[in-house]
N, C-alpha and C. Protein backbone atom coordinates (compact mmCIF):
# COMPACT_ATOMS: atom_id res chain seq x y z
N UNK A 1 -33.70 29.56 -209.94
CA UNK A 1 -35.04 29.01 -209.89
C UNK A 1 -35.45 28.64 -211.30
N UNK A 2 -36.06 27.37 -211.49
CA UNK A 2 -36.67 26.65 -212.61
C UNK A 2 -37.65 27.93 -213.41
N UNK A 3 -37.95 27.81 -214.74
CA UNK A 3 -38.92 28.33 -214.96
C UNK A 3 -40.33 27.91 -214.89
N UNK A 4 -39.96 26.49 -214.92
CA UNK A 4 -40.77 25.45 -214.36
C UNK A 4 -41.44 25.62 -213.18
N UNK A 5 -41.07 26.11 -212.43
CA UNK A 5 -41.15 26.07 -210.63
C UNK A 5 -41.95 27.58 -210.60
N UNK A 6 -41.42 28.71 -210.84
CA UNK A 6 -41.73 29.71 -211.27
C UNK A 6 -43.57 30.29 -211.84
N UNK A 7 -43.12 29.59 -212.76
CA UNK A 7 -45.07 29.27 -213.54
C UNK A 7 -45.65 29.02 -212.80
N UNK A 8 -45.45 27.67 -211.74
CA UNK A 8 -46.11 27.79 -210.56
C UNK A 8 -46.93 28.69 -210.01
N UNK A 9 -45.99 29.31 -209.34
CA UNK A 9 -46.53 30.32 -208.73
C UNK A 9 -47.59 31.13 -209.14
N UNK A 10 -47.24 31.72 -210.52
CA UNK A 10 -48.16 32.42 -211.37
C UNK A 10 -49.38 32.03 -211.28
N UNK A 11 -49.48 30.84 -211.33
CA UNK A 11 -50.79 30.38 -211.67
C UNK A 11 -52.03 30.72 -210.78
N UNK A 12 -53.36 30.56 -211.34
CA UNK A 12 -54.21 30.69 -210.31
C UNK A 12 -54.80 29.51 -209.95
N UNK A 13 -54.48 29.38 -208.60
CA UNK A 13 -55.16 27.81 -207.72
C UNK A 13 -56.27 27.65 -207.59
N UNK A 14 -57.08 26.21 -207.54
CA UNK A 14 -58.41 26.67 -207.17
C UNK A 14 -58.17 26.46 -205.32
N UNK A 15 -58.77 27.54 -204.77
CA UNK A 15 -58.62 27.20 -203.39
C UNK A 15 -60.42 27.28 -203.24
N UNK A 16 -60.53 26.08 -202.83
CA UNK A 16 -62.10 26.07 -202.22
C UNK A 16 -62.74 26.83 -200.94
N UNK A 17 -62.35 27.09 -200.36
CA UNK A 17 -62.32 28.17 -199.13
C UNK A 17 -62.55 29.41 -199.35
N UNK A 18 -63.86 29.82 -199.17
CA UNK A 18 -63.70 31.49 -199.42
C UNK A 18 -63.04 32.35 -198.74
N UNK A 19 -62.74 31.90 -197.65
CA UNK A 19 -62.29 33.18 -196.56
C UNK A 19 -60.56 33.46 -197.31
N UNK A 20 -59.94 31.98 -197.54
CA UNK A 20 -58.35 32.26 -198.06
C UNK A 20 -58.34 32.69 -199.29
N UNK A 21 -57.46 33.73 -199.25
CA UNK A 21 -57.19 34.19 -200.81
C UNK A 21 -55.39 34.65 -200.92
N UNK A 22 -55.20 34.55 -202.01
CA UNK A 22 -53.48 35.05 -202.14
C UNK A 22 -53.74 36.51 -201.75
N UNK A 23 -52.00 36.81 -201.24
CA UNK A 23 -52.25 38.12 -201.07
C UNK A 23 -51.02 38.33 -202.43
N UNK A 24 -51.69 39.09 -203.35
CA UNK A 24 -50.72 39.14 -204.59
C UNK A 24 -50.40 40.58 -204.65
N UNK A 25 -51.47 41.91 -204.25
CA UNK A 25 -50.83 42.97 -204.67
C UNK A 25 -50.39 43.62 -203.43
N UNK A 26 -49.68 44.49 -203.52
CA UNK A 26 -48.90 45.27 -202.75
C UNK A 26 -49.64 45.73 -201.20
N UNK A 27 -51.16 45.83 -201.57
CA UNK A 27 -51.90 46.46 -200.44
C UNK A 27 -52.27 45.22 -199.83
N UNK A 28 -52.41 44.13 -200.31
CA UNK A 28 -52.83 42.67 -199.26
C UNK A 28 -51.58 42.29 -199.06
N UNK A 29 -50.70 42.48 -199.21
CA UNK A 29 -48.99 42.05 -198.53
C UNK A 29 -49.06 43.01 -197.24
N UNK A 30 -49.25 44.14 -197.85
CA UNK A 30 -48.53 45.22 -196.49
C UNK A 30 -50.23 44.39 -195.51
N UNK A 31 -51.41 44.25 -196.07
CA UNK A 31 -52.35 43.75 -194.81
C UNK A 31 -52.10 42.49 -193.92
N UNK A 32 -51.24 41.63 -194.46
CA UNK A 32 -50.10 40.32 -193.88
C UNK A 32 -49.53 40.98 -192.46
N UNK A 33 -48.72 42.11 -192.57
CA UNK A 33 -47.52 42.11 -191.82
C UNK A 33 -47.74 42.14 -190.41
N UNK A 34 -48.92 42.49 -189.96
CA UNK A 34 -49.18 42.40 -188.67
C UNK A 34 -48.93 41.14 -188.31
N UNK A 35 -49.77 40.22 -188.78
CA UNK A 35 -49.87 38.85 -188.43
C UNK A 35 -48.64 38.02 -188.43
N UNK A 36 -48.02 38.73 -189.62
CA UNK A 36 -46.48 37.95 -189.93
C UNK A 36 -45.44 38.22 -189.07
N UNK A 37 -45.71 39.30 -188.54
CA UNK A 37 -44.48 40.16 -187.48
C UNK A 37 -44.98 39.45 -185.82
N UNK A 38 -46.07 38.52 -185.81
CA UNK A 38 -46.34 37.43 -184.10
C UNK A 38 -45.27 36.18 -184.71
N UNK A 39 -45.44 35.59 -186.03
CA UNK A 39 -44.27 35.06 -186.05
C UNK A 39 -43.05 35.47 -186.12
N UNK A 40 -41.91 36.65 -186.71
CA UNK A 40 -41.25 36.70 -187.52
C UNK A 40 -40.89 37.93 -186.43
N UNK A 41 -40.85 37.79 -185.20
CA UNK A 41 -40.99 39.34 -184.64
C UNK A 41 -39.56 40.28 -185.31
N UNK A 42 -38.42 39.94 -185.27
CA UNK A 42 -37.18 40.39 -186.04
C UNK A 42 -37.64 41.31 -187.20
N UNK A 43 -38.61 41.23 -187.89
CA UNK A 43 -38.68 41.92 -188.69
C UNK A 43 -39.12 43.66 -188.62
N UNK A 44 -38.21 44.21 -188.92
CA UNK A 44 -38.32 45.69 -187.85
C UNK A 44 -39.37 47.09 -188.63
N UNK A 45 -39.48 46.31 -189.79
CA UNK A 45 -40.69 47.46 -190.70
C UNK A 45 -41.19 46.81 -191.49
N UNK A 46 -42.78 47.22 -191.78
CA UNK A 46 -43.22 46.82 -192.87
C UNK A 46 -42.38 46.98 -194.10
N UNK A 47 -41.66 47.99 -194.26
CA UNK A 47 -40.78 48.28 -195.88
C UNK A 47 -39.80 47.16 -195.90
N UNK A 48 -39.17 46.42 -194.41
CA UNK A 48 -38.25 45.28 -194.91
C UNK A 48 -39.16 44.07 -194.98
N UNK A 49 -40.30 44.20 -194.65
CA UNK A 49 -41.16 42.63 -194.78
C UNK A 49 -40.98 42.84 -196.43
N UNK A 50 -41.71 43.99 -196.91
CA UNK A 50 -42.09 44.08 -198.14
C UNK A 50 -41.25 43.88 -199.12
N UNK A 51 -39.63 43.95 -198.69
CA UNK A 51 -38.44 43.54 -199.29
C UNK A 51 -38.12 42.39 -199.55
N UNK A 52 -38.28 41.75 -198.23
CA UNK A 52 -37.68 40.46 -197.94
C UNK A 52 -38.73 39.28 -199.14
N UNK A 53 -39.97 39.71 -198.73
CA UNK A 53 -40.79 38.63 -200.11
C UNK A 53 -41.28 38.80 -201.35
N UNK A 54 -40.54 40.62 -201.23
CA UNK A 54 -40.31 40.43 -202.95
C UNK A 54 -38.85 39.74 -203.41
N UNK A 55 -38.18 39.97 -202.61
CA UNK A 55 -37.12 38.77 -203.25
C UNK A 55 -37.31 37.33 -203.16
N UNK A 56 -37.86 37.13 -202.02
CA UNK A 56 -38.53 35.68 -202.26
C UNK A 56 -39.35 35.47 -203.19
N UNK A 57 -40.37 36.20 -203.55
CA UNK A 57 -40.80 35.85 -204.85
C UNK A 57 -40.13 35.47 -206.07
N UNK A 58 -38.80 35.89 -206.19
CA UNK A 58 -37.88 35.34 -207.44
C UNK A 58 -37.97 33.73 -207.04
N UNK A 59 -38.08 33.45 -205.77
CA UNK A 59 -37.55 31.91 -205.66
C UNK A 59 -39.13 31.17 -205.30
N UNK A 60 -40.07 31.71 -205.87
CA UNK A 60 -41.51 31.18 -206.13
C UNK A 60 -42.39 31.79 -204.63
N UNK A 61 -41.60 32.17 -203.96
CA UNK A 61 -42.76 32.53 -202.64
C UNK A 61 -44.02 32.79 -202.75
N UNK A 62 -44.94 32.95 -202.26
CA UNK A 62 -46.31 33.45 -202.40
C UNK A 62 -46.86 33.37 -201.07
N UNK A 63 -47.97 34.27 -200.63
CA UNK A 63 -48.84 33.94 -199.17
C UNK A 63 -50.20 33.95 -199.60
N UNK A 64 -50.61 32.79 -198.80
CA UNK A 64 -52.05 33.14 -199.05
C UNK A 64 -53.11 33.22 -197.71
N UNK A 65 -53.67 34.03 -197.00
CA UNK A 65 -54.48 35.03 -196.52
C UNK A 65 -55.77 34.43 -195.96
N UNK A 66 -56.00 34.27 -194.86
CA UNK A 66 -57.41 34.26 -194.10
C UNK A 66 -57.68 35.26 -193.52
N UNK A 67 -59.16 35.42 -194.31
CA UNK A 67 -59.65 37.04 -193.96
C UNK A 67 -60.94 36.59 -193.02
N UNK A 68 -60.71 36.94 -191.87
CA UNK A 68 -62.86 36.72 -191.38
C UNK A 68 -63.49 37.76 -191.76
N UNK A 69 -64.23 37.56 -192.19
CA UNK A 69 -65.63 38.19 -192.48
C UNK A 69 -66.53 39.12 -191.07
N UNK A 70 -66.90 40.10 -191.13
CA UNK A 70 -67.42 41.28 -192.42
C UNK A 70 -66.19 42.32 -192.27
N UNK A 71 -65.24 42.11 -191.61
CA UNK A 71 -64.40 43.18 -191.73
C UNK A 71 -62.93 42.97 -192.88
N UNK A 72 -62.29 41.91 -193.40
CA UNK A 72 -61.65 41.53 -194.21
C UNK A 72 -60.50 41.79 -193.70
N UNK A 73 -60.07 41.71 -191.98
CA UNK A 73 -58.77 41.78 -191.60
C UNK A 73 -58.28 40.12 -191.52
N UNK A 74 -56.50 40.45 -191.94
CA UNK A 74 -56.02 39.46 -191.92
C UNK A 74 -55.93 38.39 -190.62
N UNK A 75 -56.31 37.47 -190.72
CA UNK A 75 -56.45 36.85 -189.49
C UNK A 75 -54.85 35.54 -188.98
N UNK A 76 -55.04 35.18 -190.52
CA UNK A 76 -53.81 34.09 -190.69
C UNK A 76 -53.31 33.97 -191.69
N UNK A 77 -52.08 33.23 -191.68
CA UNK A 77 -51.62 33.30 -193.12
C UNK A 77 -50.42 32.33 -193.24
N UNK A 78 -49.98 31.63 -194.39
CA UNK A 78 -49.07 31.05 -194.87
C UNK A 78 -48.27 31.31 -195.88
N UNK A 79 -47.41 31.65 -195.47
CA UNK A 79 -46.43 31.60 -196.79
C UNK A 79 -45.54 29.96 -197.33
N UNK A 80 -45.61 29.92 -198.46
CA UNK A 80 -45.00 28.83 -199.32
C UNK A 80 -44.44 29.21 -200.51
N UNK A 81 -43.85 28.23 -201.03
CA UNK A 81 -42.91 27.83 -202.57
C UNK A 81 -43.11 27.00 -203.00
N UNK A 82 -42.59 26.57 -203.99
CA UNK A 82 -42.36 25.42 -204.87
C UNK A 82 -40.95 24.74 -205.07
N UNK A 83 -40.47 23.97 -204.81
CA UNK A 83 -38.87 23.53 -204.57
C UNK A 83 -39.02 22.47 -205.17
N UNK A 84 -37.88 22.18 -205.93
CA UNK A 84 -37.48 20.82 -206.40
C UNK A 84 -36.00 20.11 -205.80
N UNK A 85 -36.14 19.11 -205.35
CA UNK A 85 -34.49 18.73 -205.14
C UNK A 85 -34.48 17.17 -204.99
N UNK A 86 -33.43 16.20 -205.34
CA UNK A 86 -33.08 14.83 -205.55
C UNK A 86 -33.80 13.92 -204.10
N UNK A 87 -34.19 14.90 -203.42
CA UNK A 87 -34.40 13.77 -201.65
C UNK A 87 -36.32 13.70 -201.95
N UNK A 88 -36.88 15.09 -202.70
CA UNK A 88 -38.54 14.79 -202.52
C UNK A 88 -38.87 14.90 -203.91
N UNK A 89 -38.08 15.03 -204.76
CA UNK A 89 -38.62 15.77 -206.17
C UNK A 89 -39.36 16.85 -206.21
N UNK A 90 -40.83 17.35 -206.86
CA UNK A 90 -40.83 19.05 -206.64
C UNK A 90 -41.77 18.51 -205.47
N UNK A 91 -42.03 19.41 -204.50
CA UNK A 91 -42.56 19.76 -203.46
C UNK A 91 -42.74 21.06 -203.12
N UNK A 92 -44.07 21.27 -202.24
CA UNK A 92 -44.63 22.36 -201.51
C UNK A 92 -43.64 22.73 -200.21
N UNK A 93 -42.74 24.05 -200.04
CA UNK A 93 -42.11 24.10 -199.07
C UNK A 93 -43.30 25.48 -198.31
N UNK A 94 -43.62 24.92 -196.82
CA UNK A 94 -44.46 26.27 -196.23
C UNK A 94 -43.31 26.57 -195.49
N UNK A 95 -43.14 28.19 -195.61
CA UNK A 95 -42.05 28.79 -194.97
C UNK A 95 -42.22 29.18 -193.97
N UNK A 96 -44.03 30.15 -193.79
CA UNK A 96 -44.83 30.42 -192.81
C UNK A 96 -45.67 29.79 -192.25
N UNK A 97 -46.58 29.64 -191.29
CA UNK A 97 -48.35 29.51 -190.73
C UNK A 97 -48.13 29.96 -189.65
N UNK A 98 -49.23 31.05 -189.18
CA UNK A 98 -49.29 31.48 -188.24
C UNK A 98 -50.80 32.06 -188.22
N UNK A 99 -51.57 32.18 -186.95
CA UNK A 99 -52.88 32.89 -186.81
C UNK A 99 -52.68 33.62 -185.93
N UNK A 100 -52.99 35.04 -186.07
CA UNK A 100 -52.50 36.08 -185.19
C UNK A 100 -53.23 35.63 -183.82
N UNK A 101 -53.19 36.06 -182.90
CA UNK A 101 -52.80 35.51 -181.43
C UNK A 101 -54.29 35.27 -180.91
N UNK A 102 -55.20 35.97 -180.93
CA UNK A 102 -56.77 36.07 -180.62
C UNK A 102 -57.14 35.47 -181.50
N UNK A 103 -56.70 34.73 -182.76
CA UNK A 103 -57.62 33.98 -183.84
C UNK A 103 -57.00 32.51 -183.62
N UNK A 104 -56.05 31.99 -182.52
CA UNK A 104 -55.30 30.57 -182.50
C UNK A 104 -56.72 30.13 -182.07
N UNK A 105 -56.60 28.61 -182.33
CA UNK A 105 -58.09 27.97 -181.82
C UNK A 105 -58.63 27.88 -182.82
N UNK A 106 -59.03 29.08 -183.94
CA UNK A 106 -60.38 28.73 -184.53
C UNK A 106 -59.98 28.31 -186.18
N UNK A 107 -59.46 27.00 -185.80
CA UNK A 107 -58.82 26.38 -187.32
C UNK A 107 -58.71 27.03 -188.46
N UNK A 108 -57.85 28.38 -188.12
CA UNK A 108 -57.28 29.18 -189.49
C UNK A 108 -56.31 27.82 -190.15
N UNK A 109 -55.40 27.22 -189.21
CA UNK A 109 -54.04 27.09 -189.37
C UNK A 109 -54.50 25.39 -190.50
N UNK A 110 -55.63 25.23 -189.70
CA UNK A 110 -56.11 23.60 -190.36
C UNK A 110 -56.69 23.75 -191.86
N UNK A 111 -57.43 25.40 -191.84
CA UNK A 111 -58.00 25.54 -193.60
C UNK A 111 -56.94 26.19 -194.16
N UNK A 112 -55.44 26.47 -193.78
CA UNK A 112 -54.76 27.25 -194.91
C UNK A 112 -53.85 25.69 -195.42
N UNK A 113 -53.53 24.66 -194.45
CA UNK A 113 -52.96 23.37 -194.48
C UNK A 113 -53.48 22.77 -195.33
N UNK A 114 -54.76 22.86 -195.37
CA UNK A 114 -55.69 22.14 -196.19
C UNK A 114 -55.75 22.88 -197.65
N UNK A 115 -55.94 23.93 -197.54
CA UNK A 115 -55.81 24.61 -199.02
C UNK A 115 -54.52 24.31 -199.68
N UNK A 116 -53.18 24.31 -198.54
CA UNK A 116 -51.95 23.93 -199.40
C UNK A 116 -52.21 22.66 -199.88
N UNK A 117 -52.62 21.84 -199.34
CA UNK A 117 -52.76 20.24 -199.62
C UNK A 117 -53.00 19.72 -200.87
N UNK A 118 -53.87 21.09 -201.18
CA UNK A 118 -54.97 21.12 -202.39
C UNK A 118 -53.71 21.46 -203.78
N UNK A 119 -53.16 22.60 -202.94
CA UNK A 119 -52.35 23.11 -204.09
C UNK A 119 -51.28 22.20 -204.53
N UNK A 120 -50.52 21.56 -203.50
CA UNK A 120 -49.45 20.93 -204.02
C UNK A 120 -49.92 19.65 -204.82
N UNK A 121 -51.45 19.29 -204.75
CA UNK A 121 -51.73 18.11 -205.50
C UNK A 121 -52.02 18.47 -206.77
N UNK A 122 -52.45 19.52 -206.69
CA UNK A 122 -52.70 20.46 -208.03
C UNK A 122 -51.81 20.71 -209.07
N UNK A 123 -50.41 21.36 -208.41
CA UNK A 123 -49.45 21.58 -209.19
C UNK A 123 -48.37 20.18 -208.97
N UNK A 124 -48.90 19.17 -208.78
CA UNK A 124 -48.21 17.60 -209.03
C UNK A 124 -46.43 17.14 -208.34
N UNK A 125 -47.11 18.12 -207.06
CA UNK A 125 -46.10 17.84 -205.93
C UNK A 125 -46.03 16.53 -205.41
N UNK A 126 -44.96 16.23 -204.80
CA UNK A 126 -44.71 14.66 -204.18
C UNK A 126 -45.14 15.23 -202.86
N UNK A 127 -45.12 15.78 -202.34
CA UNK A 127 -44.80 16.39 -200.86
C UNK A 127 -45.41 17.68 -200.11
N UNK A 128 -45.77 18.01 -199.09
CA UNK A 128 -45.99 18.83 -198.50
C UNK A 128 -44.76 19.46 -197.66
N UNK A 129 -43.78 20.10 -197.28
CA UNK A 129 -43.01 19.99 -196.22
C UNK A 129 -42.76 21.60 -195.41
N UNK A 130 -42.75 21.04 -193.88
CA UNK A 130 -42.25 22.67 -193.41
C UNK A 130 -41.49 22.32 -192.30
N UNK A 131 -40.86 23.29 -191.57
CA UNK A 131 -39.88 22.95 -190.37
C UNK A 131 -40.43 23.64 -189.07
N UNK A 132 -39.91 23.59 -188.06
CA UNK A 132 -40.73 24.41 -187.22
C UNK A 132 -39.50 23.81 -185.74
N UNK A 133 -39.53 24.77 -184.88
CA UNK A 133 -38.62 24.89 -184.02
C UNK A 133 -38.80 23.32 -183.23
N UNK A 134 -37.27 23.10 -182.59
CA UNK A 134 -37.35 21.84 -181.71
C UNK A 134 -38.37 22.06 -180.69
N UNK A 135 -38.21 23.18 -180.04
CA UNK A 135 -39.02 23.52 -178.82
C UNK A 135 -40.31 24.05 -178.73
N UNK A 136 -40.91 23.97 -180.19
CA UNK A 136 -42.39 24.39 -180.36
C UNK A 136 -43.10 23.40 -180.14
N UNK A 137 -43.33 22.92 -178.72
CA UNK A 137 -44.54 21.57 -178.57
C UNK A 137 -46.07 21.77 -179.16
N UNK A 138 -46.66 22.84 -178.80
CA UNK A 138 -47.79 23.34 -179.31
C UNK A 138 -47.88 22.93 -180.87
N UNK A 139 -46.99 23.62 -181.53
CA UNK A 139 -46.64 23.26 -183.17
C UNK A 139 -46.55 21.64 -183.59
N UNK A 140 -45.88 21.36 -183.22
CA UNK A 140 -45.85 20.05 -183.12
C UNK A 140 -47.05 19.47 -182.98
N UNK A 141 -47.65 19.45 -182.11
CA UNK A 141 -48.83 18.78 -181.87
C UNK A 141 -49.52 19.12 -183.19
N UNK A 142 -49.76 20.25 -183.13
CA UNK A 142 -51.01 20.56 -184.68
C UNK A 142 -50.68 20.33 -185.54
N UNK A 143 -48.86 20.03 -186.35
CA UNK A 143 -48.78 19.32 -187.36
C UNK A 143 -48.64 17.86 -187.10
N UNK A 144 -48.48 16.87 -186.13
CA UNK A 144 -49.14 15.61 -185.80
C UNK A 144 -50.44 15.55 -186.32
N UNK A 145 -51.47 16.23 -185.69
CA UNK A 145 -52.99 16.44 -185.92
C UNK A 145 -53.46 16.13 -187.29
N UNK A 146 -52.51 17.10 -188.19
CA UNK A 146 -52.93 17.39 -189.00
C UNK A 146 -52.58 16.45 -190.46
N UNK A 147 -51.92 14.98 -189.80
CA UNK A 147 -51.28 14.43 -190.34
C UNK A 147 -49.71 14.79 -190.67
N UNK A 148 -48.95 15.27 -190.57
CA UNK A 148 -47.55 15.56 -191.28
C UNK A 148 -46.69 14.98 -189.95
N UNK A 149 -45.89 14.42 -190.13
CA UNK A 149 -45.10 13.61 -189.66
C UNK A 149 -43.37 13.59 -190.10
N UNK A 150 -42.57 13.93 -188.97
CA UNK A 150 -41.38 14.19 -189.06
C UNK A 150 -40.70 13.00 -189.44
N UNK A 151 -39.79 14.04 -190.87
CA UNK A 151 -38.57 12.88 -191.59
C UNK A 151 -37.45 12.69 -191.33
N UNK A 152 -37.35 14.34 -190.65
CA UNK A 152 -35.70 14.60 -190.86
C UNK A 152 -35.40 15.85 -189.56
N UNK A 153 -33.94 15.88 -189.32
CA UNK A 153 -33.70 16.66 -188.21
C UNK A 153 -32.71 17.70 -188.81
N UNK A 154 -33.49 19.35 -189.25
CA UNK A 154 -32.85 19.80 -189.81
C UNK A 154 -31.67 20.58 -188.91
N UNK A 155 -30.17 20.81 -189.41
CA UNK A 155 -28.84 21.38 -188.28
C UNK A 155 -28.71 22.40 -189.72
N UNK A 156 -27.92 23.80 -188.46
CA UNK A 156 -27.42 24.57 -189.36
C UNK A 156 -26.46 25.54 -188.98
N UNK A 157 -26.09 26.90 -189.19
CA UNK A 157 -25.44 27.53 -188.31
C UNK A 157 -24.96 28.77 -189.16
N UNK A 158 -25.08 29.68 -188.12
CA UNK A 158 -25.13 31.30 -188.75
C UNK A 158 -23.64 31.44 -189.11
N UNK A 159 -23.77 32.08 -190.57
CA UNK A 159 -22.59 32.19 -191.28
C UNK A 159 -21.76 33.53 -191.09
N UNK A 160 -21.03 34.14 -190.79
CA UNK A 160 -20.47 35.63 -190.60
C UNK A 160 -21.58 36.35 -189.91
N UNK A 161 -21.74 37.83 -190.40
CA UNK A 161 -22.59 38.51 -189.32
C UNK A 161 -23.66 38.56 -190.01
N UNK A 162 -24.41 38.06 -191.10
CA UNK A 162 -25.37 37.72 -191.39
C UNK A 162 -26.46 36.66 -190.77
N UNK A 163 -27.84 37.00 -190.00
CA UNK A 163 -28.05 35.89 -189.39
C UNK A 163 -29.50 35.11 -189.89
């Protein structure tokens, strides 16, 4: 990872939205995992969530957090990076979005999209980009909605017993 790319991350964004905020220390990560584990169900403990994106953080990861108000539980959340490569130049990669299951509907997913929007113009991205299953019609639709529009058809395939 760039050091370039890296700094990124560090930085502090302006996100106009009060409700979203990064979750940077240890106690607003572990407040993520509920929400992260309706997407990500595989993930079998909070101690391997807490693993898995501190190593992603070497490769710029970060999440940032919709809290509703007056209780400050996590409601939704996105995780993203910063990537550079010869097909977009640097770009915003979202790895996550998800609104835990009783909060779908009430445009978490449209103000954390929008806050990235903000960020990647901020930190002088070409691009927004994320992937999302063939068979997620629902998904689909809301990134249609939301403007983002498919480039590419990503193929891949599980390597040894690593999956």
């Amino acid at each position: 990872m760039s050091t370039r790319l890296l700094d990124l991350t560090r930085k502090e964004w302006h996100i106009a939205d009060a409700a979203l905020r990064h979750a940077d220390t240890d106690a607003d990560k572990r407040a993520c995992y509920a929400v992260m584990r309706e997407l990500r169900p595989h993930l079998q403990s909070e101690a391997e969530f807490m693993e898995r994106i501190a190593r992603a953080a070497d490769e710029s990861y970060r999440m940032l957090a919709a809290r509703d108000e007056p209780d400050g539980e996590v409601v939704a959340l996105a995780g993203y990076r910063f990537q550079e490569n010869l097909v977009y130049g640097k770009f915003l990669y979202v790895d996550d979005l998800v609104s835990a299951e009783g909060q779908r509907g009430k445009r978490w997913g449209e103000r954390l999209l929008k806050a990235l929007d903000a960020v990647a113009e901020e930190a002088g991205c070409a691009r927004l980009v994320l992937d999302t299953g063939m068979a997620n019609a629902l998904a689909q639709r809301f990134y249609f909605r939301q403007g983002l529009v498919t480039g590419a058809l990503r193929f891949g395939k599980a390597i040894g017993s690593v999956a």
